[in-house]
C-alpha atoms as a PDB file:
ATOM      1  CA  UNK A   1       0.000   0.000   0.000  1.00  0.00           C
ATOM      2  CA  UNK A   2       1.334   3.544  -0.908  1.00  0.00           C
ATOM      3  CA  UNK A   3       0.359   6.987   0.396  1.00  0.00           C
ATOM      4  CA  UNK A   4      -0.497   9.323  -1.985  1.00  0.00           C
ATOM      5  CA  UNK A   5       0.127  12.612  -0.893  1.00  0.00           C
ATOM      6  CA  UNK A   6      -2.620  15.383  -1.242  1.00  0.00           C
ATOM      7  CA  UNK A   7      -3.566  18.663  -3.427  1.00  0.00           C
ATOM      8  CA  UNK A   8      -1.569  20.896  -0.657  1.00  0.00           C
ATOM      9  CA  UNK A   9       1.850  18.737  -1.167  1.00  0.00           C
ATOM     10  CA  UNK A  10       1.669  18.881  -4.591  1.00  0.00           C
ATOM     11  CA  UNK A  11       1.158  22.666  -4.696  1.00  0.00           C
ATOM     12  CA  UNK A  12       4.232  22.606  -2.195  1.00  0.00           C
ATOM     13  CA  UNK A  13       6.266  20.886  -5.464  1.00  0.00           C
ATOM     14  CA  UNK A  14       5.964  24.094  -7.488  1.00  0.00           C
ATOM     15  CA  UNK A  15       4.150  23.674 -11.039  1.00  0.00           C
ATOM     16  CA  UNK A  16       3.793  19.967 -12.229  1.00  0.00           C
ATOM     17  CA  UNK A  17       3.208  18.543  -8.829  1.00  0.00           C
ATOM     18  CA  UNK A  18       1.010  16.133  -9.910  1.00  0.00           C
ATOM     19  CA  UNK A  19       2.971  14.319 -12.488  1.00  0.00           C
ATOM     20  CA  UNK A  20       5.767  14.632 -10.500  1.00  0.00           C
ATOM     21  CA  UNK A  21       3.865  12.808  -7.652  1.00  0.00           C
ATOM     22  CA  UNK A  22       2.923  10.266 -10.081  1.00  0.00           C
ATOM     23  CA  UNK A  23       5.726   9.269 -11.887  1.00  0.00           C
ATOM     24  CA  UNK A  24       7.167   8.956  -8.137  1.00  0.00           C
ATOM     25  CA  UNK A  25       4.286   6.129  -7.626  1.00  0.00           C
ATOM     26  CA  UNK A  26       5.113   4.507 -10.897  1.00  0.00           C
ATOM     27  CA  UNK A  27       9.150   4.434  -9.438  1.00  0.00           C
ATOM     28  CA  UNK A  28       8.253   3.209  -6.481  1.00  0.00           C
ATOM     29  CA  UNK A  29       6.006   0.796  -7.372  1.00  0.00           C
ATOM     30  CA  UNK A  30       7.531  -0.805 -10.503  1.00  0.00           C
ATOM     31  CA  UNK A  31       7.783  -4.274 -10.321  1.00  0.00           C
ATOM     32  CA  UNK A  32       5.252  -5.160  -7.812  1.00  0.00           C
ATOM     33  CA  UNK A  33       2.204  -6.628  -8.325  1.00  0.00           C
ATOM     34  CA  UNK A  34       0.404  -3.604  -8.924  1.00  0.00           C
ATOM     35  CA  UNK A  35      -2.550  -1.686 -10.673  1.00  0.00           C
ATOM     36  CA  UNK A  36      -2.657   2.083 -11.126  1.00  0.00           C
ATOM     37  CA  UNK A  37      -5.976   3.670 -11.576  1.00  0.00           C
ATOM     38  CA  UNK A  38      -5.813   7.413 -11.966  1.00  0.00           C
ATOM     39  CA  UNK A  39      -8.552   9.404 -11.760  1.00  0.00           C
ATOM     40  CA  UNK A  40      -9.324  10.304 -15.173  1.00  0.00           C
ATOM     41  CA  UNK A  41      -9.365   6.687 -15.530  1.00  0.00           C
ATOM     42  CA  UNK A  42     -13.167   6.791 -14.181  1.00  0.00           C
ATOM     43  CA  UNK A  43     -14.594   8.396 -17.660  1.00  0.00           C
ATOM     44  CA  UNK A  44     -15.523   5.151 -18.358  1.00  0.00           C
ATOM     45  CA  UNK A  45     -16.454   3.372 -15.042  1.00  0.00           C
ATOM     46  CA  UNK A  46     -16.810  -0.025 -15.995  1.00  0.00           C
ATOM     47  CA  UNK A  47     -13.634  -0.407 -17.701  1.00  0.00           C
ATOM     48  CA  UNK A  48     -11.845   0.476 -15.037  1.00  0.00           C
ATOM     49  CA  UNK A  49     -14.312  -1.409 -12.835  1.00  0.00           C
ATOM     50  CA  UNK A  50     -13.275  -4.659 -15.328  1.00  0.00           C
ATOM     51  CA  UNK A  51      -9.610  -3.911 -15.118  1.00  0.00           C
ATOM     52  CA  UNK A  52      -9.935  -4.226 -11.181  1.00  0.00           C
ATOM     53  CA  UNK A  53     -11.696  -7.720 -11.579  1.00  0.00           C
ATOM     54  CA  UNK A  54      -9.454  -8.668 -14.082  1.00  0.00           C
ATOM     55  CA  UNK A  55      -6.419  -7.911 -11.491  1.00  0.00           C
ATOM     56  CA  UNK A  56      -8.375  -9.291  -8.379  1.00  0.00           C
ATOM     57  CA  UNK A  57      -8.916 -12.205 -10.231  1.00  0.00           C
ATOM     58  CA  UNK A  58     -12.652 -12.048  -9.350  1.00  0.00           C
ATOM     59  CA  UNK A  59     -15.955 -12.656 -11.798  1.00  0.00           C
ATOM     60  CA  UNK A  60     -16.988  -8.948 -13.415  1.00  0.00           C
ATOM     61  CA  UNK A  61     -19.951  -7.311 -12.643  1.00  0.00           C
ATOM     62  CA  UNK A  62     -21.716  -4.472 -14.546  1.00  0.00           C
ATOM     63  CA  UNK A  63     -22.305  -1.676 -12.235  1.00  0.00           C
ATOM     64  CA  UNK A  64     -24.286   1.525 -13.328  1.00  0.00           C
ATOM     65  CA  UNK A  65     -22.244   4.586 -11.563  1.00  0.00           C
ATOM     66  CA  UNK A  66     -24.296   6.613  -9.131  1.00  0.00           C
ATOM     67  CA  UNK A  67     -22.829   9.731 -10.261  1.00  0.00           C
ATOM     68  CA  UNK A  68     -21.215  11.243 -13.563  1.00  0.00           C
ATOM     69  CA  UNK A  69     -18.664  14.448 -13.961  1.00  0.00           C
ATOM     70  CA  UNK A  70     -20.538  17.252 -15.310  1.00  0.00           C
ATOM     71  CA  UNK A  71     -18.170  20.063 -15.323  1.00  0.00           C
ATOM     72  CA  UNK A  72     -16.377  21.062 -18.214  1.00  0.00           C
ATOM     73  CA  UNK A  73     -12.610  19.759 -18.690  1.00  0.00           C
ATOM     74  CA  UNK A  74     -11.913  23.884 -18.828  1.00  0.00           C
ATOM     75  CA  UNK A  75     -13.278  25.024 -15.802  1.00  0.00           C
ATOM     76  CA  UNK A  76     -13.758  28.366 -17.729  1.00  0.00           C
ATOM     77  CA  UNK A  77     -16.128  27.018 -20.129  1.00  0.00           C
ATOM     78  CA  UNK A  78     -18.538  26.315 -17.446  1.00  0.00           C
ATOM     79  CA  UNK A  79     -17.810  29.479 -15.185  1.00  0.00           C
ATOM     80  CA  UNK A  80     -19.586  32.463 -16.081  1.00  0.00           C
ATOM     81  CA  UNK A  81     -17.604  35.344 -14.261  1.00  0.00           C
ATOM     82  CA  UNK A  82     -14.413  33.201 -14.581  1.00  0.00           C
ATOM     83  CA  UNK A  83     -12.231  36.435 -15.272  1.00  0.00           C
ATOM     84  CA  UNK A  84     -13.204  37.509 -12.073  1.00  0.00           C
ATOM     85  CA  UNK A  85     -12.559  34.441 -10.151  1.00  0.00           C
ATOM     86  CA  UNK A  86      -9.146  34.016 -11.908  1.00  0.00           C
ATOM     87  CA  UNK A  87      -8.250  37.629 -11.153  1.00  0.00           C
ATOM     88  CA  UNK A  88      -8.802  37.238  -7.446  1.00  0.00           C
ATOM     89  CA  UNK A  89      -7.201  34.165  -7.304  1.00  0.00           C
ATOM     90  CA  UNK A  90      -3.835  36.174  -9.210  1.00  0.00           C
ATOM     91  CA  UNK A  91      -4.070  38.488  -6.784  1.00  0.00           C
ATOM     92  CA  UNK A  92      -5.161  36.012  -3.961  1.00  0.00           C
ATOM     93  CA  UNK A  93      -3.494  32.954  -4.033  1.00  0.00           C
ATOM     94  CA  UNK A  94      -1.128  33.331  -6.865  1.00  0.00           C
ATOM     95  CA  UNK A  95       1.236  30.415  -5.954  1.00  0.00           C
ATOM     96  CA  UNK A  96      -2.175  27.886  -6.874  1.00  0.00           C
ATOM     97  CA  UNK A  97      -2.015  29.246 -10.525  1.00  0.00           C
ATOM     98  CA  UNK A  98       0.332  27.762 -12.877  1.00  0.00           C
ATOM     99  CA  UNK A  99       1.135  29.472 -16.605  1.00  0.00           C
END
């Protein structure tokens, strides 16, 4: 089992936090039995749902999800006044928004 740190320590590792985060995991993890699941992966549900059987070595099941992502992938597209949120957020909390 690994911990994944959160949002806060990746902001703490400056602008590509994430992927640097992640291709830590993949490092540490390489050669074990593993499966990585990211969380785009969950677009489609039940593939990922059937890649977790298909590790577990268990019998699939279809499962309808509960809930589906409904913002845009550009959070501006879906953000009305999103000039104004992104210019208090320069001003605000600068160190959040990488160019």
């Amino acid at each position: 089992m690994y911990f994944i740190p959160g949002n806060h320590d990746w902001d703490k590792m400056g602008p590509k936090g994430l992927e640097k985060i992640k291709a830590e995991i993949l490092q540490l993890s390489e050669g074990k039995n593993r499966i990585i699941i990211w969380y785009d992966d969950f677009e489609n549900l039940q593939q990922v749902l059937d890649k977790i059987f298909d590790f577990l070595n268990v019998k699939k099941l279809n499962i309808a999800p509960e809930l589906a992502k409904t913002s845009k992938d550009d959070w501006r597209e879906g953000v009305k006044n999103y000039q104004e949120v992104e210019d208090i957020m320069k001003e605000k909390y600068a160190h959040y928004i990488y160019q």
